[in-house]
C-alpha atoms as a PDB file:
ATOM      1  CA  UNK A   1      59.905  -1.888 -52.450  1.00  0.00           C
ATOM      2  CA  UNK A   2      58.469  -3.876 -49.543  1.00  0.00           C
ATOM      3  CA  UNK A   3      55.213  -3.928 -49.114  1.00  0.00           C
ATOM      4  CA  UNK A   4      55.177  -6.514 -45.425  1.00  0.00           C
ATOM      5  CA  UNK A   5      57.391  -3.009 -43.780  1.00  0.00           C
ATOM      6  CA  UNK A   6      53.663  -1.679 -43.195  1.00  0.00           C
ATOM      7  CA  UNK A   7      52.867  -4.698 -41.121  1.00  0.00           C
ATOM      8  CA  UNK A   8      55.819  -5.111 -39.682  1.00  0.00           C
ATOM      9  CA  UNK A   9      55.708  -1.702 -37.919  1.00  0.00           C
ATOM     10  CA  UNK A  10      57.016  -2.514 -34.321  1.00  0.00           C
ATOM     11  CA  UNK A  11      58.467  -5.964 -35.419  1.00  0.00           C
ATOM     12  CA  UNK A  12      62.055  -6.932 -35.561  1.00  0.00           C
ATOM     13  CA  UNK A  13      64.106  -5.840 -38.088  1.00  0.00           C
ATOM     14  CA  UNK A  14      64.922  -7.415 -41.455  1.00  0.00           C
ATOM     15  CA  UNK A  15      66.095 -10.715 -41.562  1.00  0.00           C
ATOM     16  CA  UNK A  16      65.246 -11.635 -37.874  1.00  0.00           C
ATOM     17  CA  UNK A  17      62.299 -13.909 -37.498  1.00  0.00           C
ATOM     18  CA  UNK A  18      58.906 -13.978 -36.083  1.00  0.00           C
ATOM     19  CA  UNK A  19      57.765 -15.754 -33.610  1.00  0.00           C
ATOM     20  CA  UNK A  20      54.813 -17.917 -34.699  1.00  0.00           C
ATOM     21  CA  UNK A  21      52.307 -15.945 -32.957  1.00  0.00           C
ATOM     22  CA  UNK A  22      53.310 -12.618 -34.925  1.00  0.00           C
ATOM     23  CA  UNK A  23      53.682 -14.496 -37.994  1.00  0.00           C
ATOM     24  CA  UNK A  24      50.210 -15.462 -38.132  1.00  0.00           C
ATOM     25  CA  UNK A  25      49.194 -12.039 -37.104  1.00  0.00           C
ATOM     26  CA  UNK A  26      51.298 -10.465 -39.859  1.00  0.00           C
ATOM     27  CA  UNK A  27      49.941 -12.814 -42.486  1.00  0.00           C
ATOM     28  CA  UNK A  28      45.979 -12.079 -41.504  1.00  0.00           C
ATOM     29  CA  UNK A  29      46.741  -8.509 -41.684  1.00  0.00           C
ATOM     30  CA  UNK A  30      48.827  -9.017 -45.321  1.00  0.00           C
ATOM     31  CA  UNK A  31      45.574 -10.855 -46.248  1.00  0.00           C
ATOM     32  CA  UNK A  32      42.932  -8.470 -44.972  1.00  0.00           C
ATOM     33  CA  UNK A  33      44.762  -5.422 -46.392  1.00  0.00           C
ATOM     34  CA  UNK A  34      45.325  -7.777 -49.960  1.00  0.00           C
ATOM     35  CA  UNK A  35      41.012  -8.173 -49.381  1.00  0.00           C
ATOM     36  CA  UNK A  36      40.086  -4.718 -49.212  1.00  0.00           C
ATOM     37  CA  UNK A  37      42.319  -3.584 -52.113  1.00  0.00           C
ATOM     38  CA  UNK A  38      41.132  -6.185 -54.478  1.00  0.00           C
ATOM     39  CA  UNK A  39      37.687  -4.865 -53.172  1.00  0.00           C
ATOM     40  CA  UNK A  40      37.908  -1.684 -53.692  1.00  0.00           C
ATOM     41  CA  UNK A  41      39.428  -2.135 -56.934  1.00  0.00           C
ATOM     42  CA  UNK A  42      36.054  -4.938 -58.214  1.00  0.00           C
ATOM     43  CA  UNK A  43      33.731  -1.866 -56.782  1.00  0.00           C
ATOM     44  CA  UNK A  44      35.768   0.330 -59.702  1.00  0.00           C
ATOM     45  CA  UNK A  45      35.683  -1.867 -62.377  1.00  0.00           C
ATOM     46  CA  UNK A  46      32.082  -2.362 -61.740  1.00  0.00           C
ATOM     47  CA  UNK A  47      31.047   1.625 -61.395  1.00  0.00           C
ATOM     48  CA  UNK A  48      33.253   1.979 -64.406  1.00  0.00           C
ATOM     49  CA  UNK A  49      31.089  -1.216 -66.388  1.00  0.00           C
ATOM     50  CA  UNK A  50      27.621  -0.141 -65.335  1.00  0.00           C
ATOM     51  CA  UNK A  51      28.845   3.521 -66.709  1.00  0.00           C
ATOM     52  CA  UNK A  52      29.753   2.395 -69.690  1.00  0.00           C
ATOM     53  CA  UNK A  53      26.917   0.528 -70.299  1.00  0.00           C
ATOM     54  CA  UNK A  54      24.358   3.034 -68.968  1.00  0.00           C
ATOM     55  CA  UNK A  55      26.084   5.611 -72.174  1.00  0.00           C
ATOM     56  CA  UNK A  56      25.474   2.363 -74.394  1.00  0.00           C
ATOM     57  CA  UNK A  57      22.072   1.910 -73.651  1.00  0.00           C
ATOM     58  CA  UNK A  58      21.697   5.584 -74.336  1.00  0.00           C
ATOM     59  CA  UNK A  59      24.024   5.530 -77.944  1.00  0.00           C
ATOM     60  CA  UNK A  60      21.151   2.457 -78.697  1.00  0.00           C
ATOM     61  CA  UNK A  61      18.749   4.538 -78.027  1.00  0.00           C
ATOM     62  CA  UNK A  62      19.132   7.045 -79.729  1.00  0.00           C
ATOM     63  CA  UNK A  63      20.646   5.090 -82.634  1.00  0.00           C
ATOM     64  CA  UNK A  64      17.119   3.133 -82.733  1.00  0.00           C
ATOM     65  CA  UNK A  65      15.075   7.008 -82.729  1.00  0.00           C
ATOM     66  CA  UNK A  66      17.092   7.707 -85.782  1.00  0.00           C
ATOM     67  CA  UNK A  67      16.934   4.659 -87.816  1.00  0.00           C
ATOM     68  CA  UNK A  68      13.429   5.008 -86.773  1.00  0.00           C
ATOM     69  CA  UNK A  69      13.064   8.394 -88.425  1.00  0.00           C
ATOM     70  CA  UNK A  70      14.419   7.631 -91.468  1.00  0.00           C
ATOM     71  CA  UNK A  71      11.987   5.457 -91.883  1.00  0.00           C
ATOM     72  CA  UNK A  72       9.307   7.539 -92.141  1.00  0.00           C
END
């Protein structure tokens, strides 16, 4: 699989080269699209942390009600 055929949509075929110009346009757009995946993929991990956290707090919780109770 290659994943620079995307950006090289309307380029020259394989194996022929760039001129420097397109080069450096083809490696901004390899590094903005790299960006935004690694982005969206941080904004996942993080919804999926401050989940798992929020059912924590809530296992504590109600951990710390019944230890409380049994107290009594």
């Amino acid at each position: 699989m290659d994943y620079l055929t995307s950006f090289l949509v309307g380029r020259p075929g394989r194996g022929a080269s760039l001129a420097s110009g397109d080069a450096q346009r083809v490696r901004g757009a390899c590094s903005r699209g790299l960006k935004e995946r690694l982005l969206e993929r941080a904004n996942t991990i993080q919804n999926q942390l401050k989940g798992e956290i929020a059912r924590l707090s809530n296992r504590q919780a109600t951990f710390q009600r019944n230890a409380a109770r049994d107290d009594e």
